[in-house]
N, C-alpha and C. Protein backbone atom coordinates (compact mmCIF):
# COMPACT_ATOMS: atom_id res chain seq x y z
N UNK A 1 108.62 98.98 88.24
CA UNK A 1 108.19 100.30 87.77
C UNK A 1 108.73 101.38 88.71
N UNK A 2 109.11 102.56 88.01
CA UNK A 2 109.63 103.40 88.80
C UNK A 2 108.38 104.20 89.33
N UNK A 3 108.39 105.08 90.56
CA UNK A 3 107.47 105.67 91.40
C UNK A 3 107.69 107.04 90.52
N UNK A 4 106.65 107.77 90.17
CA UNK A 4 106.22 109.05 89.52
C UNK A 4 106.92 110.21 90.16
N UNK A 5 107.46 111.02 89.77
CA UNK A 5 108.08 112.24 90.51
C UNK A 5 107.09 113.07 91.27
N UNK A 6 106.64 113.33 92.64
CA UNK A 6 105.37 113.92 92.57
C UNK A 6 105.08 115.46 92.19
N UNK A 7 103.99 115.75 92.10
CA UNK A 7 103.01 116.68 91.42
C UNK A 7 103.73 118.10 91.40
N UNK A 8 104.16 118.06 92.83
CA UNK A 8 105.45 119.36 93.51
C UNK A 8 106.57 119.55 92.45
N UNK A 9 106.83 118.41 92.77
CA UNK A 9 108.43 118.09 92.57
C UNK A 9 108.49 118.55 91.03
N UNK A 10 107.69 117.74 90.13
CA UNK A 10 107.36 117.73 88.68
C UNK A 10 106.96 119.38 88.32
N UNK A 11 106.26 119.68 89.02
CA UNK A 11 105.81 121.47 88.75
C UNK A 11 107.61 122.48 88.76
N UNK A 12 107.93 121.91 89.75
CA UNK A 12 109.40 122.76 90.13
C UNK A 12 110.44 122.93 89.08
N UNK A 13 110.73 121.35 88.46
CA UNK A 13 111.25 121.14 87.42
C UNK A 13 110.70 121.80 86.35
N UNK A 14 109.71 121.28 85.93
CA UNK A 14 109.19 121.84 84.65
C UNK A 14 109.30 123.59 84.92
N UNK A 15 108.85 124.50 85.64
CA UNK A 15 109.21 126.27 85.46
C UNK A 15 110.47 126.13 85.87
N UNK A 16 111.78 125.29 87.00
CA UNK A 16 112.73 125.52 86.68
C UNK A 16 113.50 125.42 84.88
N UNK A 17 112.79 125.03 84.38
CA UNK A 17 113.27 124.52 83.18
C UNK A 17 112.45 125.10 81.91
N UNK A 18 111.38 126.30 82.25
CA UNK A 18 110.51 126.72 81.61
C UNK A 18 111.12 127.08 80.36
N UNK A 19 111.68 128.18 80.37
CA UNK A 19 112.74 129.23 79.02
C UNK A 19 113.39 127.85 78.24
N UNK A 20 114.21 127.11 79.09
CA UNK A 20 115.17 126.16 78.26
C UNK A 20 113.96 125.30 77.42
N UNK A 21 112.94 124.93 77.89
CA UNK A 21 111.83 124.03 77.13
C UNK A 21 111.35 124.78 76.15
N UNK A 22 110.97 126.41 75.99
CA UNK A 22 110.74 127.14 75.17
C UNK A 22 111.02 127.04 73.73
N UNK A 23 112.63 127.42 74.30
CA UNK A 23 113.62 127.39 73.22
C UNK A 23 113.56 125.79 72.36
N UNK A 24 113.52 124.91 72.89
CA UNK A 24 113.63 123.17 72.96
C UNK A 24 112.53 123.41 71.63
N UNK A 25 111.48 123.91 72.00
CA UNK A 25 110.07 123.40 71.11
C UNK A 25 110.17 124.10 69.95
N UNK A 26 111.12 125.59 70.18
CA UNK A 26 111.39 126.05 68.51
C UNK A 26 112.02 125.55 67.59
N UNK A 27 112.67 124.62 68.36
CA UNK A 27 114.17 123.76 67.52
C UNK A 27 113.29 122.86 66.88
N UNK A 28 112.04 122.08 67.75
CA UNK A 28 111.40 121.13 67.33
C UNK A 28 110.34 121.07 66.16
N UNK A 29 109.68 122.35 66.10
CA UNK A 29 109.12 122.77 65.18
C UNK A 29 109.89 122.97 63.43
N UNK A 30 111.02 123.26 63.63
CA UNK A 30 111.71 122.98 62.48
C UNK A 30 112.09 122.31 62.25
N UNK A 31 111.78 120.97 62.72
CA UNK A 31 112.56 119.16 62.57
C UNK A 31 111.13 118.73 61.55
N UNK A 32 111.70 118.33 60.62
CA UNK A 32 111.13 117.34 59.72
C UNK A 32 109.78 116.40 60.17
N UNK A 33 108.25 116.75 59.80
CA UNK A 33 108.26 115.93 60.83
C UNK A 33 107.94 114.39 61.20
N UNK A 34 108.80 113.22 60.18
CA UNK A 34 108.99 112.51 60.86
C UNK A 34 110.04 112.08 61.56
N UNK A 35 110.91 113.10 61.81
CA UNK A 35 112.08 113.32 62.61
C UNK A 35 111.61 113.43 63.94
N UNK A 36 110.44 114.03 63.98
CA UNK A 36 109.63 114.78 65.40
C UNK A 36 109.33 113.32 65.66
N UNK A 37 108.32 113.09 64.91
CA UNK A 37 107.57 111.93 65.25
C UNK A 37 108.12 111.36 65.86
N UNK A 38 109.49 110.35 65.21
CA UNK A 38 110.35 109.30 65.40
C UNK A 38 111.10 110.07 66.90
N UNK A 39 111.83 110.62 67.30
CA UNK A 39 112.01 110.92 68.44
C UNK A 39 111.06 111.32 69.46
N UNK A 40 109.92 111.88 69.36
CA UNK A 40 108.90 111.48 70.60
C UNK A 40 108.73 110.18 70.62
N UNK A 41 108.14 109.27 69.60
CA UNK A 41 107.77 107.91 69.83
C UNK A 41 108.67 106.93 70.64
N UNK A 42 110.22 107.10 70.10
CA UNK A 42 111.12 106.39 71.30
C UNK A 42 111.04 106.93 72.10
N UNK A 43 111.07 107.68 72.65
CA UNK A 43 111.76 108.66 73.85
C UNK A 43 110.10 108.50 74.62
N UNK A 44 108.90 108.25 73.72
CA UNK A 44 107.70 107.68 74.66
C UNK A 44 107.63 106.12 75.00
N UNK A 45 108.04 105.70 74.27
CA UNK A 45 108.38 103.66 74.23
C UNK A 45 109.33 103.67 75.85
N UNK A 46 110.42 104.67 75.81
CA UNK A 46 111.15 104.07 76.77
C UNK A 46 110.61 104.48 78.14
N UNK A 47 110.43 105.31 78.12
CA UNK A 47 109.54 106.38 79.41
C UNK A 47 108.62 105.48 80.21
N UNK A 48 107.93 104.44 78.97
CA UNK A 48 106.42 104.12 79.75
C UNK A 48 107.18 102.33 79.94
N UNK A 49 108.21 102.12 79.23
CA UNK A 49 108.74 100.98 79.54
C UNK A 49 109.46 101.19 81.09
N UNK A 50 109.15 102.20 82.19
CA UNK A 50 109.54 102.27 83.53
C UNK A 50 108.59 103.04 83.78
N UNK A 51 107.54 103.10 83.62
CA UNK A 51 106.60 103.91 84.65
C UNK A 51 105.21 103.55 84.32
N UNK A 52 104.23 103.49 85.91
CA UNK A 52 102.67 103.35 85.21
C UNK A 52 101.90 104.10 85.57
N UNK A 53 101.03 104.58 85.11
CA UNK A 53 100.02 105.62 85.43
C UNK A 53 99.50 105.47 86.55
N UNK A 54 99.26 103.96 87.56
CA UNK A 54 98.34 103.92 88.47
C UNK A 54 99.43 104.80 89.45
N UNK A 55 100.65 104.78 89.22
CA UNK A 55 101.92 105.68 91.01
C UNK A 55 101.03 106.95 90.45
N UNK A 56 100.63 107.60 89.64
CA UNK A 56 100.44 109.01 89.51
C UNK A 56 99.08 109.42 89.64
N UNK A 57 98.29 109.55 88.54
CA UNK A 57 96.93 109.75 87.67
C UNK A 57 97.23 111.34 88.11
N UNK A 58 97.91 112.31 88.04
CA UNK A 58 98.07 113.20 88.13
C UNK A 58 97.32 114.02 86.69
N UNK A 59 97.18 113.84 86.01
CA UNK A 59 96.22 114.20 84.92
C UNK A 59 94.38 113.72 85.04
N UNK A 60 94.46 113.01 85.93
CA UNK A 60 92.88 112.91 86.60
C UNK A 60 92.92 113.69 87.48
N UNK A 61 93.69 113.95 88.28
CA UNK A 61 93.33 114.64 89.06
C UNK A 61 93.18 116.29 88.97
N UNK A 62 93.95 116.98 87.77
CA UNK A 62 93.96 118.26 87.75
C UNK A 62 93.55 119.08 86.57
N UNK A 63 93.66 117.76 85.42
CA UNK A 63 93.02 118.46 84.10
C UNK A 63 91.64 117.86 83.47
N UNK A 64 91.23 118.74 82.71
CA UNK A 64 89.99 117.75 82.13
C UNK A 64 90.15 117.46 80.83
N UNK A 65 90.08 116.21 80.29
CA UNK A 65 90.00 115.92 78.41
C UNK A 65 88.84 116.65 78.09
N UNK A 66 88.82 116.82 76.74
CA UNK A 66 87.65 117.61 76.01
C UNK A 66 86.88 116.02 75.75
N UNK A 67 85.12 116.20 75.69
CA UNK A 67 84.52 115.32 75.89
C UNK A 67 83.95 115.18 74.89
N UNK A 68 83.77 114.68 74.26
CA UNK A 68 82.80 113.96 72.81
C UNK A 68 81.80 113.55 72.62
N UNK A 69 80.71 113.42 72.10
CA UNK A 69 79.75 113.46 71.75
C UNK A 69 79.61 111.48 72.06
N UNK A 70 80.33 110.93 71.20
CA UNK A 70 81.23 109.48 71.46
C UNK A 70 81.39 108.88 72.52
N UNK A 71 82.20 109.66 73.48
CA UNK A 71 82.49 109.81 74.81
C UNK A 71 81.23 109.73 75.97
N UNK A 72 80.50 110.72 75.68
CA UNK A 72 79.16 110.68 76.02
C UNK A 72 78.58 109.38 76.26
N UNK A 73 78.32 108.99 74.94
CA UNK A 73 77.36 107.65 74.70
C UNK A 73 77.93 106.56 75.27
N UNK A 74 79.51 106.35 75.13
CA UNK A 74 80.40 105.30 75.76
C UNK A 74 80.23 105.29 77.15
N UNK A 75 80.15 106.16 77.78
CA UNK A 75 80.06 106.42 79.73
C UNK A 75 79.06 106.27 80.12
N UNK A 76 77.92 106.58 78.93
CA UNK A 76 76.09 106.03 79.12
C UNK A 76 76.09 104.71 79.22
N UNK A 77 76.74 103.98 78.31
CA UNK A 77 76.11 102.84 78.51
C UNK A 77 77.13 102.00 79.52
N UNK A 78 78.42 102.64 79.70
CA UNK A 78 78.84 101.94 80.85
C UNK A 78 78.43 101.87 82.45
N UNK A 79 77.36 102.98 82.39
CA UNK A 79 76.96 103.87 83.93
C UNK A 79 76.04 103.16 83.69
N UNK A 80 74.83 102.80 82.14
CA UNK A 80 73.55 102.37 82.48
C UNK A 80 72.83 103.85 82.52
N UNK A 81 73.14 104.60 81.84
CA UNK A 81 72.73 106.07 82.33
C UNK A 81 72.51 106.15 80.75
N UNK A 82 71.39 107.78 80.80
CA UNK A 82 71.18 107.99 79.53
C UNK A 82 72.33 109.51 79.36
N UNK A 83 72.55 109.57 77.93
CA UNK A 83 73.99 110.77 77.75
C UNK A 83 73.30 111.80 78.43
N UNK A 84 72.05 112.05 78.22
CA UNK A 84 71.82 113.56 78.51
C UNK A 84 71.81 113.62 80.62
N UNK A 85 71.84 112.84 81.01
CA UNK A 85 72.28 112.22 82.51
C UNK A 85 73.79 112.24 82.81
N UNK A 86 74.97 112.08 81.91
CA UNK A 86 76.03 112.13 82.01
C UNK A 86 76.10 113.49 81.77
N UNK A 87 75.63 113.91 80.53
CA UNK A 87 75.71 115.38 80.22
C UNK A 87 75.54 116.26 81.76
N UNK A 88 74.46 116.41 82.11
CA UNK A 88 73.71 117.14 83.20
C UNK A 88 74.72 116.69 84.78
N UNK A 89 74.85 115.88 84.72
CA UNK A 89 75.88 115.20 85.94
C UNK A 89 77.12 115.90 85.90
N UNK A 90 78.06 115.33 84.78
CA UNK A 90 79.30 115.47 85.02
C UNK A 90 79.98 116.13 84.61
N UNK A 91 79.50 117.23 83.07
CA UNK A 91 79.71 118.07 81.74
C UNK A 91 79.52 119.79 82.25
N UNK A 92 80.36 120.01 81.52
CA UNK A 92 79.96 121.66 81.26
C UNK A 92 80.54 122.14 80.12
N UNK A 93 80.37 122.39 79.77
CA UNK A 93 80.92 123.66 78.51
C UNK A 93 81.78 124.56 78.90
N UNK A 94 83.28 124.62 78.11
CA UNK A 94 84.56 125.42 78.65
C UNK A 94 84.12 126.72 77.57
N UNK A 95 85.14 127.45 77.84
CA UNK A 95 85.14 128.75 77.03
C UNK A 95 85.28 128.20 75.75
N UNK A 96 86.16 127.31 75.05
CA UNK A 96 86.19 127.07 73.74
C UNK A 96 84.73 126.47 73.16
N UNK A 97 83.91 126.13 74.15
CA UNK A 97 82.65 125.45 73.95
C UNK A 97 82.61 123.61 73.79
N UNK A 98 83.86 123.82 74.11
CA UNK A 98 83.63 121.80 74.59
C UNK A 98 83.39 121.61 75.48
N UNK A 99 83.06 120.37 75.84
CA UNK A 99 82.29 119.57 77.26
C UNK A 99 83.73 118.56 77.72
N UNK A 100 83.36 119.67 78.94
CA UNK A 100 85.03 119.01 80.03
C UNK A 100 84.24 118.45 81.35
N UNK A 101 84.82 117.65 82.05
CA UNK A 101 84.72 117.45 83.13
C UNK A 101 83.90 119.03 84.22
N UNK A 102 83.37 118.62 84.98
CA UNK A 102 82.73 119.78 85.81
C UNK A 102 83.78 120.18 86.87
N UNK A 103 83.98 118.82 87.61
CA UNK A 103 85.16 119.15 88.85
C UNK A 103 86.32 118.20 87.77
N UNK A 104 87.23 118.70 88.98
CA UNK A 104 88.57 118.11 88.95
C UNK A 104 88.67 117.44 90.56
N UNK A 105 89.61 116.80 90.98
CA UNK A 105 89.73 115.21 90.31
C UNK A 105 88.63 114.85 89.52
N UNK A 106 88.76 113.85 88.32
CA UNK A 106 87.97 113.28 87.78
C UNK A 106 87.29 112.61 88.20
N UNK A 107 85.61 112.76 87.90
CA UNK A 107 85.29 111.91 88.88
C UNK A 107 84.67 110.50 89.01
N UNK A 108 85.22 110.03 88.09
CA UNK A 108 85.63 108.39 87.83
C UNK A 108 86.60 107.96 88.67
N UNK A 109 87.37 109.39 89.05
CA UNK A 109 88.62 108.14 89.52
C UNK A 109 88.97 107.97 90.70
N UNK A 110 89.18 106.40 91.23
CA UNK A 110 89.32 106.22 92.25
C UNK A 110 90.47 106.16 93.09
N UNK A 111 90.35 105.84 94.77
CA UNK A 111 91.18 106.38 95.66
C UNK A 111 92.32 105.65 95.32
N UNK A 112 92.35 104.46 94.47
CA UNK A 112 93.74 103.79 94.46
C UNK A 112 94.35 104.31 92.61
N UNK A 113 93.95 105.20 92.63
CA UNK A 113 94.10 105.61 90.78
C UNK A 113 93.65 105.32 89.96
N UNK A 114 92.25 104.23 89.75
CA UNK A 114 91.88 103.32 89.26
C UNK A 114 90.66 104.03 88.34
N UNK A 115 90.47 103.73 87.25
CA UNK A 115 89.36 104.88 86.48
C UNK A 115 88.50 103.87 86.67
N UNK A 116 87.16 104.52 86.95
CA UNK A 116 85.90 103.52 87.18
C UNK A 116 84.96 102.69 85.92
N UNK A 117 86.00 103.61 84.98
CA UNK A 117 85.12 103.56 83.79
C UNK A 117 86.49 103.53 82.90
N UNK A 118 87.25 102.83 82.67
CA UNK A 118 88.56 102.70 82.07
C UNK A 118 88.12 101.85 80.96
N UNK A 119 87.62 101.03 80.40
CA UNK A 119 87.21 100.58 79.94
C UNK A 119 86.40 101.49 78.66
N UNK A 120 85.66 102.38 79.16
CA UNK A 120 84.55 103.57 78.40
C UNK A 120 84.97 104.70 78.54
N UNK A 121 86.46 105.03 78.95
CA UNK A 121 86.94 106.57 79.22
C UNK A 121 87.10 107.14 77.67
N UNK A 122 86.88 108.55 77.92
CA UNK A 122 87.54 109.40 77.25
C UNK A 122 88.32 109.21 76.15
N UNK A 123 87.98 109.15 74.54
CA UNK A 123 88.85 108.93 74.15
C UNK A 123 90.12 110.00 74.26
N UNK A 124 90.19 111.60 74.81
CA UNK A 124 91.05 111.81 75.19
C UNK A 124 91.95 111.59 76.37
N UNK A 125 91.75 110.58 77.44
CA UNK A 125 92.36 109.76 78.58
C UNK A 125 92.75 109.10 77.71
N UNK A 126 92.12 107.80 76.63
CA UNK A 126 92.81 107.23 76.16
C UNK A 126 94.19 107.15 75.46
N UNK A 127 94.33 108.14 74.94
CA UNK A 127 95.34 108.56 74.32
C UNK A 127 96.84 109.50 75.16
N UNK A 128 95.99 110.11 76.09
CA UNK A 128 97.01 110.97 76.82
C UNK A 128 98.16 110.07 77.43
N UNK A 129 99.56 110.71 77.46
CA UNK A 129 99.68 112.01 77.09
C UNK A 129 100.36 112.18 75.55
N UNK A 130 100.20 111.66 74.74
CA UNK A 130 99.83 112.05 73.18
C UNK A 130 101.18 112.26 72.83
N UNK A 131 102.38 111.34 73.44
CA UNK A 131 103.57 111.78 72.56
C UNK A 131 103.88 110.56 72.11
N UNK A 132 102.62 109.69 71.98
CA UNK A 132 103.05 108.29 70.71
C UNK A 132 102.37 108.89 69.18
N UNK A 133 101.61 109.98 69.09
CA UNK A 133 100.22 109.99 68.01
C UNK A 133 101.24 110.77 66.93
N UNK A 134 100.82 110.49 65.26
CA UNK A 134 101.29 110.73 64.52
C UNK A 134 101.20 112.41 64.50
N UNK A 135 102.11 113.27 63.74
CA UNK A 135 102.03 114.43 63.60
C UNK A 135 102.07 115.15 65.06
N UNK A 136 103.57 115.08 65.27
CA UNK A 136 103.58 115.75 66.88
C UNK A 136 103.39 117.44 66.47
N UNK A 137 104.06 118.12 65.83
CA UNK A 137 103.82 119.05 64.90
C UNK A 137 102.74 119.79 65.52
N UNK A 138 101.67 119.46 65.53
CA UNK A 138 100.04 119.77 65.51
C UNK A 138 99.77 119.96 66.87
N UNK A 139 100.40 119.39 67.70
CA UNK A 139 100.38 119.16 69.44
C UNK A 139 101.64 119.72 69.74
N UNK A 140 102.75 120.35 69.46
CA UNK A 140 104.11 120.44 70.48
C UNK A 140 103.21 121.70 71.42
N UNK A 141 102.32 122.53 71.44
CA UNK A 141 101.63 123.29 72.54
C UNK A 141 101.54 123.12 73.53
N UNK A 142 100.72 121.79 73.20
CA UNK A 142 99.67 121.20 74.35
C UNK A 142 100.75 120.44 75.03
N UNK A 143 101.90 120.11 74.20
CA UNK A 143 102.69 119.24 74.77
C UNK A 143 103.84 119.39 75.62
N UNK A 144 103.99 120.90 75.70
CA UNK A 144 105.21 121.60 76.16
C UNK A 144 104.39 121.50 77.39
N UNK A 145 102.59 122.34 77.80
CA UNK A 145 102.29 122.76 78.48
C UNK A 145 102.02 121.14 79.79
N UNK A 146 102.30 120.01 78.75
CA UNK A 146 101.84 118.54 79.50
C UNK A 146 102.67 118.42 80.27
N UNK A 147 104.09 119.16 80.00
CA UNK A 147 105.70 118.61 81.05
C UNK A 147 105.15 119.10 82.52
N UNK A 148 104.14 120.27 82.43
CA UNK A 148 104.14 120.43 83.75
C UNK A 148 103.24 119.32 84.64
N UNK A 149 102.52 118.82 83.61
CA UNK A 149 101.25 117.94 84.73
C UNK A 149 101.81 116.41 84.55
N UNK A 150 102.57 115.94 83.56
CA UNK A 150 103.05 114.26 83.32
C UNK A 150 104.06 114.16 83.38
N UNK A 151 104.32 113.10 84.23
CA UNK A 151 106.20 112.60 84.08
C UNK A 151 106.41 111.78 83.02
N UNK A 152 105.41 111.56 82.31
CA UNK A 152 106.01 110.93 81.03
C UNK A 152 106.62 112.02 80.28
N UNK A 153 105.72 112.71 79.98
CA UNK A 153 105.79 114.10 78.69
C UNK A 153 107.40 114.93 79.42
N UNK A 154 107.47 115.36 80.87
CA UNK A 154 108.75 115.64 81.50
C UNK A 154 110.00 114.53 81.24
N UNK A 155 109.86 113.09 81.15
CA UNK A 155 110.75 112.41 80.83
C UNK A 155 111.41 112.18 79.36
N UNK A 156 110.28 112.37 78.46
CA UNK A 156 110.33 112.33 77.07
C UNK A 156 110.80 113.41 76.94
N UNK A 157 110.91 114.79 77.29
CA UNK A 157 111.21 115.83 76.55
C UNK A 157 112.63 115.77 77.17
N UNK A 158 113.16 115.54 78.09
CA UNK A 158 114.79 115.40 79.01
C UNK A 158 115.43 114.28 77.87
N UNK A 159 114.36 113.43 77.35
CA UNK A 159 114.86 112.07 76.65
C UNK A 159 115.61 113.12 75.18
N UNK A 160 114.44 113.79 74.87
CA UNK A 160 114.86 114.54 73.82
C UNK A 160 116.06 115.58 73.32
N UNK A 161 116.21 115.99 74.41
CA UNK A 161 116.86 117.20 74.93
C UNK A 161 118.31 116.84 75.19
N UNK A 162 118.34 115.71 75.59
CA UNK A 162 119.83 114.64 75.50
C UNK A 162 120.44 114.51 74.17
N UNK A 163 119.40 113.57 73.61
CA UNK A 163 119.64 113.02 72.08
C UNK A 163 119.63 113.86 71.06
N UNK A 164 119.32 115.46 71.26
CA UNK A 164 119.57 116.14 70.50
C UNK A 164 120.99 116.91 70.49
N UNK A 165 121.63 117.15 72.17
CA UNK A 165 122.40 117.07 72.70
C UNK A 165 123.82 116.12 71.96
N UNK A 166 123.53 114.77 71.98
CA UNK A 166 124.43 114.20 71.82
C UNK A 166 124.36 114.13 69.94
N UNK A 167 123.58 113.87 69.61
CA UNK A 167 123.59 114.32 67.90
C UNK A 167 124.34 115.50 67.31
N UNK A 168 124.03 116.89 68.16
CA UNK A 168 124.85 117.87 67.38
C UNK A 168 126.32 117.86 67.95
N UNK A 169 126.49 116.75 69.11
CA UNK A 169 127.96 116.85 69.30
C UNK A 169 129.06 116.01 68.36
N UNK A 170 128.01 115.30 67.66
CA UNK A 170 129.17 113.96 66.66
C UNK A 170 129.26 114.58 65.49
């Protein structure tokens, strides 16, 4: 497995590369979209076929998933805790009015990257960073704004940015 670009390094790139990614996501928005689809999904297959989340958790450590009602009950019964105990513990209410994490780092997660509760996380951990899920379309936002915090989402979009590259050259 390759070692994660760190947190620095990955921030530098991504605003060195801010405008050009801009432009990238308008092109993408007018792609068909299971054209979208089908090129995030490889360009996520190959990414994670060399890299693992435990070199990073850089998304535990700086962002919070929106928390679920689901989510809740899943971390209750993995803690042995009742929701409204997880609620009161670890929850707050963001401006949009979902329940995020209180602090950052997450605080499941441990000193070797390890989620304490991986098993009962988040179904938004589960999923992140969301460039396998159908209808990229709906997410290229959230997903432009992910290059800065994941070296997957930074590798996938360079993946993209090639192959679109080499497509309009043939």
């Amino acid at each position: 497995m390759e070692s994660a670009l760190s947190p620095r390094r990955l921030n530098e790139l991504a605003n060195s590369q801010r405008a050009e990614n801009k432009q990238l996501f308008k092109k993408l928005k007018r792609l068909k979209p299971d054209t979208l689809d089908k090129l995030f999904h490889e360009a996520h297959g190959k990414e994670f076929e060399k890299f693992s989340c435990l070199t990073c958790a850089n998304c535990c450590k700086t962002i919070s998933p929106i928390i679920t009602f689901h989510d809740v009950e899943r971390m209750a019964k993995a803690l042995r805790q009742k929701p409204s105990v997880i609620v009161d513990e670890y929850l707050e209410l963001d401006s949009d009015g979902d329940f995020v994490f209180r602090v950052a780092p997450c605080p499941f997660l441990q000193p070797d990257n390890r989620c304490m509760i991986y098993g009962s996380r988040p179904k938004a951990c589960r999923e992140y960073p969301h460039t396998d899920r159908k209808r990229m379309h709906g997410i290229l936002g959230i997903t432009l704004k992910n290059v800065e915090i994941c070296p997957v989402v930074y590798g996938v979009v360079e993946r993209i940015k090639a192959e679109l590259r080499s497509s309009s050259s043939n």
